[in-house]
C-alpha atoms as a PDB file:
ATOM      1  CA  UNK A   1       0.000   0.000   0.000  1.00  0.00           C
ATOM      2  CA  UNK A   2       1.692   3.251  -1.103  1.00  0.00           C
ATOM      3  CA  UNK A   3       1.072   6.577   0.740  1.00  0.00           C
ATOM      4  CA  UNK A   4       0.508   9.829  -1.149  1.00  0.00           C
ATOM      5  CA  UNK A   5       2.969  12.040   0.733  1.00  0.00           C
ATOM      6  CA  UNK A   6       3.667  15.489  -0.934  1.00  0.00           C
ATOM      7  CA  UNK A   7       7.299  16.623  -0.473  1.00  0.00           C
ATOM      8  CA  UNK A   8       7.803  20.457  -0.593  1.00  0.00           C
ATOM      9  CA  UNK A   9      11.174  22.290  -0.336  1.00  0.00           C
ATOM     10  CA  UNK A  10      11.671  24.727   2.282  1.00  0.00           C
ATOM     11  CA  UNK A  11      13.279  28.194   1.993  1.00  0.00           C
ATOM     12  CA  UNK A  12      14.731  30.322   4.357  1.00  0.00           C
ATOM     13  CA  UNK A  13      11.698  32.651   5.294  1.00  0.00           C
ATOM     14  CA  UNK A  14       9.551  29.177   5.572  1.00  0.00           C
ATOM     15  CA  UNK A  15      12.164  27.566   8.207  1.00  0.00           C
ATOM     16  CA  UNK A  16      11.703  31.166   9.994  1.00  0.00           C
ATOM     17  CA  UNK A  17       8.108  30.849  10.215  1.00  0.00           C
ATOM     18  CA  UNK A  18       7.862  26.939  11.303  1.00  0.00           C
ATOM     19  CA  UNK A  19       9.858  28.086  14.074  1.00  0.00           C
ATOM     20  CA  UNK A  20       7.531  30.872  15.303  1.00  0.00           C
ATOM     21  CA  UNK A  21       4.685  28.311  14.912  1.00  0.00           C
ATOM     22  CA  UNK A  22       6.629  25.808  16.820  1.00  0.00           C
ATOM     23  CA  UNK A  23       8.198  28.329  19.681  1.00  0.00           C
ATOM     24  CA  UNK A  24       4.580  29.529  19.846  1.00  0.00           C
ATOM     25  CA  UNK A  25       3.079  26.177  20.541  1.00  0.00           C
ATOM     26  CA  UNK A  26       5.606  24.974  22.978  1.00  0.00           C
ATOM     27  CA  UNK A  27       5.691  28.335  24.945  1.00  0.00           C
ATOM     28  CA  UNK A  28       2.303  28.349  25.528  1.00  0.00           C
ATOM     29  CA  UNK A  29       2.450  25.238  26.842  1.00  0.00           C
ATOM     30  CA  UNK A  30       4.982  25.891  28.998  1.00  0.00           C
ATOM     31  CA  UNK A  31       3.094  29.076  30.423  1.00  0.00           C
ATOM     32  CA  UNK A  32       0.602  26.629  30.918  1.00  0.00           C
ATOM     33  CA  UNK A  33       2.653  24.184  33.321  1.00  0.00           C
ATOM     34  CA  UNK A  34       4.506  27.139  35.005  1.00  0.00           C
ATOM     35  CA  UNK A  35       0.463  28.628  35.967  1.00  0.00           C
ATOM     36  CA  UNK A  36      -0.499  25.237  37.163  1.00  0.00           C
ATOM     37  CA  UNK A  37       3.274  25.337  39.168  1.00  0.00           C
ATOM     38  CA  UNK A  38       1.918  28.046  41.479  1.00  0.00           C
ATOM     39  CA  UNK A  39       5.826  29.297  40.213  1.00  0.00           C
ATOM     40  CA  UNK A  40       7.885  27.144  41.889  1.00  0.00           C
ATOM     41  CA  UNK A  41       9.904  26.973  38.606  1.00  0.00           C
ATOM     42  CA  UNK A  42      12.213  29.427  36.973  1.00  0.00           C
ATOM     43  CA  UNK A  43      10.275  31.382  34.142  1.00  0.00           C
ATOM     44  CA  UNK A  44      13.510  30.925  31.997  1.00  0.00           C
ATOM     45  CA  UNK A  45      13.525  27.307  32.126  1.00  0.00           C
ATOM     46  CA  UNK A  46      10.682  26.720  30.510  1.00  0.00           C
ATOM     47  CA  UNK A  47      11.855  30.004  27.560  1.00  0.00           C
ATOM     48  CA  UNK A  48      15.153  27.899  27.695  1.00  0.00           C
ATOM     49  CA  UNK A  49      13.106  24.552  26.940  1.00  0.00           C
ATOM     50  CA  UNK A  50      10.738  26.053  24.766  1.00  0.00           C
ATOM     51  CA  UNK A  51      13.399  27.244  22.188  1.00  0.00           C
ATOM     52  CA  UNK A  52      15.171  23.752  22.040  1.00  0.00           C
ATOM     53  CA  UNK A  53      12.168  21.993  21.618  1.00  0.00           C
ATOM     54  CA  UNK A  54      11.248  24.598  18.961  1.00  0.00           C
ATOM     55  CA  UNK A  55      14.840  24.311  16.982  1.00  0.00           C
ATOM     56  CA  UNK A  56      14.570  20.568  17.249  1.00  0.00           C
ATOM     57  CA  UNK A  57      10.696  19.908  15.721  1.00  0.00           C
ATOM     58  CA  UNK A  58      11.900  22.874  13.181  1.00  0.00           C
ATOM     59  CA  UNK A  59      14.901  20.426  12.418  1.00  0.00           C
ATOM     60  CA  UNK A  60      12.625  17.469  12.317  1.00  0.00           C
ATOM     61  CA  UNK A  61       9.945  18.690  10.139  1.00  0.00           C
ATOM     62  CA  UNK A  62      12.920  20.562   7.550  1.00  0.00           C
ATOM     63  CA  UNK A  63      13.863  16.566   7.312  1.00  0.00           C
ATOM     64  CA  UNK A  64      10.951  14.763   6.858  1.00  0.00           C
ATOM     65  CA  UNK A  65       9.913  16.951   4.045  1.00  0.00           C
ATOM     66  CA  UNK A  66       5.952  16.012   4.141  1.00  0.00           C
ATOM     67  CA  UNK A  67       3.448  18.464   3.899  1.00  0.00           C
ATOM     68  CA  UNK A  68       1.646  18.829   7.403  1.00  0.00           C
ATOM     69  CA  UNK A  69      -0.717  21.441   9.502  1.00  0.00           C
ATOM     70  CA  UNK A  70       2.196  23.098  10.598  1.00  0.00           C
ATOM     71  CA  UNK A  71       3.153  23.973   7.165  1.00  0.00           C
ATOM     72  CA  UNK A  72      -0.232  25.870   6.185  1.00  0.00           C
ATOM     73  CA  UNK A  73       0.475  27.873   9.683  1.00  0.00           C
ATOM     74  CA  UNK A  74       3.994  28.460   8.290  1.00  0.00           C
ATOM     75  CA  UNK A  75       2.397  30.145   5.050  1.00  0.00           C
ATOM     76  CA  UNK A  76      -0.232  32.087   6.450  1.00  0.00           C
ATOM     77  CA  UNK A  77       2.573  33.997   8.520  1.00  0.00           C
ATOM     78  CA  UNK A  78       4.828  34.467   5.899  1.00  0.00           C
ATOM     79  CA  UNK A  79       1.445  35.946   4.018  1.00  0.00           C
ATOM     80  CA  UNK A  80       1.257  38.351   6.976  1.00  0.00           C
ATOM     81  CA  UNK A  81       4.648  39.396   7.133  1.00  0.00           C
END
């Protein structure tokens, strides 16, 4: 059984954006687990954490090279800027 993956190339502005999407995601996430803390955790831990995680899915999707959700987030950011 074949799949019907679609394989795009990325440029640099795209990469820029799927990081904002991505940083986005996983600091607001973070916000959300410091909240729920009460604080008991340094702020810039979880700004720290958030931008690793946010270069490493980057890195991940730039290598997969299939289309996803992420992508047509990308795009409508680049639109607006």
């Amino acid at each position: 059984m074949k799949t019907n993956k679609q394989k795009h190339k990325l440029g640099k502005k795209h990469l820029v954006a799927l990081f904002t999407v991505y940083f986005t995601l996983f600091l607001t996430l973070s916000a959300m687990v410091d909240y729920y803390a009460y604080d008991l955790i340094n702020p810039w831990l979880f700004i720290v954490l958030s931008i690793a995680a946010a270069v490493w899915a980057t890195a991940v999707h730039a290598r997969s090279r299939q289309k996803s959700q992420a992508d047509v987030l990308a795009q409508e950011l680049e639109e607006i800027l």
